[in-house]
PDB file of N, CA and C in Angstrom:
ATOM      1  N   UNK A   1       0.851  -1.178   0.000  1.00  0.00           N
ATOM      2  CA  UNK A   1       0.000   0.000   0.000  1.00  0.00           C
ATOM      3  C   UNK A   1       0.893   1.236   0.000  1.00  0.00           C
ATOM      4  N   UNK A   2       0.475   1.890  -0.603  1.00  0.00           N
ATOM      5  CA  UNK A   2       1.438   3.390  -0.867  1.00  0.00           C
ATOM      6  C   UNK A   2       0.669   4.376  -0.720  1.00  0.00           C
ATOM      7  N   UNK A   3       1.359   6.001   0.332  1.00  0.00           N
ATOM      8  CA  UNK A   3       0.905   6.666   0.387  1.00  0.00           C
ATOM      9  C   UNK A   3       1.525   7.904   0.785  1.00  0.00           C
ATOM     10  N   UNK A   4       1.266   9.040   0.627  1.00  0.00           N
ATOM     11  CA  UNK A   4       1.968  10.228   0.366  1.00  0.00           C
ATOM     12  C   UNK A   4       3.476  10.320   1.498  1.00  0.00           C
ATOM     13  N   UNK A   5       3.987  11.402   1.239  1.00  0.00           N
ATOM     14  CA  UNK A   5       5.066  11.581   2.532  1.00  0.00           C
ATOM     15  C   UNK A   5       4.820  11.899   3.731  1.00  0.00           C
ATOM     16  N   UNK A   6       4.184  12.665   3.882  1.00  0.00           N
ATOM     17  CA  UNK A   6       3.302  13.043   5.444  1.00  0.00           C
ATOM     18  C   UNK A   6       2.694  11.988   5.785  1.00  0.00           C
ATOM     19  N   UNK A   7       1.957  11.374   5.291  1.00  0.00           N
ATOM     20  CA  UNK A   7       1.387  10.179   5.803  1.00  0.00           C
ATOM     21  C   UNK A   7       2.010   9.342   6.149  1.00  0.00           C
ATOM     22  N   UNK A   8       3.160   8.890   5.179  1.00  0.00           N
ATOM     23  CA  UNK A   8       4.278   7.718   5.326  1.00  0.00           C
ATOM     24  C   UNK A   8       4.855   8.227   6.766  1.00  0.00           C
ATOM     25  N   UNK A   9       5.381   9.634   7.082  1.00  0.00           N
ATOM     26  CA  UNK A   9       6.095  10.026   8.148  1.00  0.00           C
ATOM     27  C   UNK A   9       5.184  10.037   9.192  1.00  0.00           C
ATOM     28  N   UNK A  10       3.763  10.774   9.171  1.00  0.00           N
ATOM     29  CA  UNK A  10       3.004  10.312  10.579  1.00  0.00           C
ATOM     30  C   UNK A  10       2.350   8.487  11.057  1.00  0.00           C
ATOM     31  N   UNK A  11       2.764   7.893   9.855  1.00  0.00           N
ATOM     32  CA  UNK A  11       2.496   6.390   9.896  1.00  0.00           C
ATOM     33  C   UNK A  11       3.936   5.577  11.024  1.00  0.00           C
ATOM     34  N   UNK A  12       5.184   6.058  10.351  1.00  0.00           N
ATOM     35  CA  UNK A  12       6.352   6.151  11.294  1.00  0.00           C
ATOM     36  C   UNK A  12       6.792   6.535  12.760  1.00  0.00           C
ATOM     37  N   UNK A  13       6.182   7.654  12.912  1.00  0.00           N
ATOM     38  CA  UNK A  13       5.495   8.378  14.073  1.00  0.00           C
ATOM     39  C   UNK A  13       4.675   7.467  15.044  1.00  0.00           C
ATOM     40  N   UNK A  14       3.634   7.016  14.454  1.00  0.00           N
ATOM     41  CA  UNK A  14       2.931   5.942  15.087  1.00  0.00           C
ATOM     42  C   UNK A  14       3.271   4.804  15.806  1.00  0.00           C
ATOM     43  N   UNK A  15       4.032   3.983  14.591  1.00  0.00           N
ATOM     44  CA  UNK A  15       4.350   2.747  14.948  1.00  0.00           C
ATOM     45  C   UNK A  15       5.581   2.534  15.805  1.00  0.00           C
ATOM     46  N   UNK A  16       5.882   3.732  16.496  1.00  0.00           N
ATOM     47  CA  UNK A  16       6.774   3.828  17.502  1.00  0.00           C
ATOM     48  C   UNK A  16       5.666   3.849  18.580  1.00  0.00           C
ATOM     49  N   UNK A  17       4.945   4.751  18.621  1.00  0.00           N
ATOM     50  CA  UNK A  17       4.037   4.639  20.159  1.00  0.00           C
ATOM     51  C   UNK A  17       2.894   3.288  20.523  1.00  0.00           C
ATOM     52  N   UNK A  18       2.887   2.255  19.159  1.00  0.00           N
ATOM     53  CA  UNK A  18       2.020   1.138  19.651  1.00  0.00           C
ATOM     54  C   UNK A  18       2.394  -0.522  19.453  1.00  0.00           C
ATOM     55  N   UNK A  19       2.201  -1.092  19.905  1.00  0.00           N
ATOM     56  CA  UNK A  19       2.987  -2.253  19.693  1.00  0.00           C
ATOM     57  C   UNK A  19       2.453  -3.066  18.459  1.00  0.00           C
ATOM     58  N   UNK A  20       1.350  -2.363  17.873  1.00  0.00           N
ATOM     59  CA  UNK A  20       0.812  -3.251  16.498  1.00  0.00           C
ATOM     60  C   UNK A  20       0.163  -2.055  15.799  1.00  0.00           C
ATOM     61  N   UNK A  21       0.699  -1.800  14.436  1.00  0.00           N
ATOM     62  CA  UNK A  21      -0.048  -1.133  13.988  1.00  0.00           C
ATOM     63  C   UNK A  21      -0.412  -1.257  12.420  1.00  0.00           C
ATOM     64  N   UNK A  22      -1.692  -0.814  11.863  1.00  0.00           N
ATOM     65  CA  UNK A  22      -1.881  -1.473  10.104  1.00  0.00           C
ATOM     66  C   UNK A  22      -2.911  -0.441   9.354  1.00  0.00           C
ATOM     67  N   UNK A  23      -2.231  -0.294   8.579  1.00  0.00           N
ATOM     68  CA  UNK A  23      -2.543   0.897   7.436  1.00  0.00           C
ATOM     69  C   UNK A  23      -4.118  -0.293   6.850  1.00  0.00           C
ATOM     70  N   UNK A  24      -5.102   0.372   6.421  1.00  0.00           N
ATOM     71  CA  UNK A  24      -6.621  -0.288   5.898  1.00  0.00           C
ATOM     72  C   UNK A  24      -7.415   1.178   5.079  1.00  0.00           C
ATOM     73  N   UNK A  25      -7.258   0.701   3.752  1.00  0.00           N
ATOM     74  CA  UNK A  25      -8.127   1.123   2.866  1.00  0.00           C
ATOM     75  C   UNK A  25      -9.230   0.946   2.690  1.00  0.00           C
ATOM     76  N   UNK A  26     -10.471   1.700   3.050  1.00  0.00           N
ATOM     77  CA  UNK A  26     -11.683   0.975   2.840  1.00  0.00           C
ATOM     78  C   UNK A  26     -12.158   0.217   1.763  1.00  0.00           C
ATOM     79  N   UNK A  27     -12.947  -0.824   2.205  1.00  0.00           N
ATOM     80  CA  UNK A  27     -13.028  -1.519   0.467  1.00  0.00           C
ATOM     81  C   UNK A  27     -14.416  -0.479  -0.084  1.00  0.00           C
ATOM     82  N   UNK A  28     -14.983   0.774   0.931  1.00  0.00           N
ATOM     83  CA  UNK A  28     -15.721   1.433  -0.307  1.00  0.00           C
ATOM     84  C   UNK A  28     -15.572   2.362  -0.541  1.00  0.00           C
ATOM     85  N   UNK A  29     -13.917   2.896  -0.585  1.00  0.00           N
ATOM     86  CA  UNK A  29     -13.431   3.827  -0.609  1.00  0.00           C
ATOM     87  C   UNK A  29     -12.871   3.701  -2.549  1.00  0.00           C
ATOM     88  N   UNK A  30     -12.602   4.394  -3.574  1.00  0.00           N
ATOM     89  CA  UNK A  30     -12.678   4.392  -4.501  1.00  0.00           C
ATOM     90  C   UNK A  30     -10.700   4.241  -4.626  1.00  0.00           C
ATOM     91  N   UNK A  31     -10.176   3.971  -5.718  1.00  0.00           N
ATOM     92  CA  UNK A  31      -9.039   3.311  -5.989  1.00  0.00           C
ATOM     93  C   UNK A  31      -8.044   4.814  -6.137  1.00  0.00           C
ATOM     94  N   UNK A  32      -8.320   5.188  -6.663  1.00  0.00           N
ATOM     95  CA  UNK A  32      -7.767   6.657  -6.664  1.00  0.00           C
ATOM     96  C   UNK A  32      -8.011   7.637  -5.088  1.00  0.00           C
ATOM     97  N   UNK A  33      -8.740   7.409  -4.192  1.00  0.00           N
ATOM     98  CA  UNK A  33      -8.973   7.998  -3.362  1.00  0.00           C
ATOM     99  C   UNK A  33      -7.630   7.482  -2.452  1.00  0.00           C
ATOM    100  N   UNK A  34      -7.043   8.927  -1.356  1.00  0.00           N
ATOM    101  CA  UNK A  34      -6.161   8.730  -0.588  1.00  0.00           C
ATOM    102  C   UNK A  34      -6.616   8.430   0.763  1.00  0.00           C
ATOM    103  N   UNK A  35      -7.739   7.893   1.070  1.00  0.00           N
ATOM    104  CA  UNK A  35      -8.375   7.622   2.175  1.00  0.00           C
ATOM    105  C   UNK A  35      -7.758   6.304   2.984  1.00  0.00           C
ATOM    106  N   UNK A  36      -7.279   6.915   3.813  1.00  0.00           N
ATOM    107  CA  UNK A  36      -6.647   5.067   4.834  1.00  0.00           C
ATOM    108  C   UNK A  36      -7.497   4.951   5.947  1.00  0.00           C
ATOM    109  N   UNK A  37      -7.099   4.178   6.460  1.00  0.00           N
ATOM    110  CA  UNK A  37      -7.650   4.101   8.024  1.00  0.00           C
ATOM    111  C   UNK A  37      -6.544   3.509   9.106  1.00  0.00           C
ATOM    112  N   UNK A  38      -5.654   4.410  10.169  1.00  0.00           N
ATOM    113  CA  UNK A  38      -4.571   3.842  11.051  1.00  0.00           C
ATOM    114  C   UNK A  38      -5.441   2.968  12.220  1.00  0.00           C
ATOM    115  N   UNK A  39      -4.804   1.715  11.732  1.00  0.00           N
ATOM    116  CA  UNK A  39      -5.359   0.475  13.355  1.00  0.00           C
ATOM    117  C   UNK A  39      -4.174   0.787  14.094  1.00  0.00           C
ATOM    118  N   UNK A  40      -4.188   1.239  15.434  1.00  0.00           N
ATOM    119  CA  UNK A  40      -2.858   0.895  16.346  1.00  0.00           C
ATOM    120  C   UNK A  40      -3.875   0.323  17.766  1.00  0.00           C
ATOM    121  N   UNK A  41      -3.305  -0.335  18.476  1.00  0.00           N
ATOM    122  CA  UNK A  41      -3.014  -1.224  19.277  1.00  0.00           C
ATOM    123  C   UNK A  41      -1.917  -1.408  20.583  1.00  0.00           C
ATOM    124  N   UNK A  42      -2.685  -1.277  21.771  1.00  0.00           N
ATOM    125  CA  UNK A  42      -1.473  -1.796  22.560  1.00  0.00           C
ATOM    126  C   UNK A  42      -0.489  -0.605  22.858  1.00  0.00           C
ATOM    127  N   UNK A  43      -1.108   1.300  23.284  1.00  0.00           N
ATOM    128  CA  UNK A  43      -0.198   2.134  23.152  1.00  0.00           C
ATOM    129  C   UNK A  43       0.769   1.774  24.184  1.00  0.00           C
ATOM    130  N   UNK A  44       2.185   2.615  23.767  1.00  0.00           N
ATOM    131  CA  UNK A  44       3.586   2.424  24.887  1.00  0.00           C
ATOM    132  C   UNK A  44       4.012   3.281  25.103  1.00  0.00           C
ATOM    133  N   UNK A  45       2.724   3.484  26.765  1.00  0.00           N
ATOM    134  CA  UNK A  45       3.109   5.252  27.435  1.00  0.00           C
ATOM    135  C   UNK A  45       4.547   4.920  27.962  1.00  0.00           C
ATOM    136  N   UNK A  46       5.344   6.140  27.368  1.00  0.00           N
ATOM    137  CA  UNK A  46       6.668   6.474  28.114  1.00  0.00           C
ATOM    138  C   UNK A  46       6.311   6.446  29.393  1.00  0.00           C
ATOM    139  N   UNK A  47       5.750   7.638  30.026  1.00  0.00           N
ATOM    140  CA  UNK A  47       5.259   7.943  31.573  1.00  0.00           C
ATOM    141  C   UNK A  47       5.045   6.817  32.392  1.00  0.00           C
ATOM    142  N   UNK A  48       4.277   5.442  32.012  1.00  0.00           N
ATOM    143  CA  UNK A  48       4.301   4.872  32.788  1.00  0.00           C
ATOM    144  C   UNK A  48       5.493   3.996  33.620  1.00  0.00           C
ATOM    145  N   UNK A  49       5.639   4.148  34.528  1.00  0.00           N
ATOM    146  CA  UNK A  49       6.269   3.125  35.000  1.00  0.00           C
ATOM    147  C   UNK A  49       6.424   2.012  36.017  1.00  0.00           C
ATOM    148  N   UNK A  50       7.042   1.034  35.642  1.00  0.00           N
ATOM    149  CA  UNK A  50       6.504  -0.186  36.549  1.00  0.00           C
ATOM    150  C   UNK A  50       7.449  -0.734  37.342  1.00  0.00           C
TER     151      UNK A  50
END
């Protein structure tokens, strides 16, 4: 899946703060459309500590 630079870089951004994360195109979203959807999972608060 491919998608602009800002996106690619706030997608990068992301997958540092969650332990699973997955880019999803809607299937009724049109083929040319830049529409994603970010799944993340499992965030990893710095602050906490154990």
């Amino acid at each position: 899946m491919t998608c602009g630079s800002s996106a690619a870089e706030f997608y990068e951004f992301i997958r540092k703060k969650f332990i699973k994360t997955k880019l999803l195109k809607p299937k009724s979203s049109r083929k040319s459309s830049s529409e994603l959807y970010c799944i993340c999972m499992g965030y990893l608060n710095p602050e906490k500590s154990e």
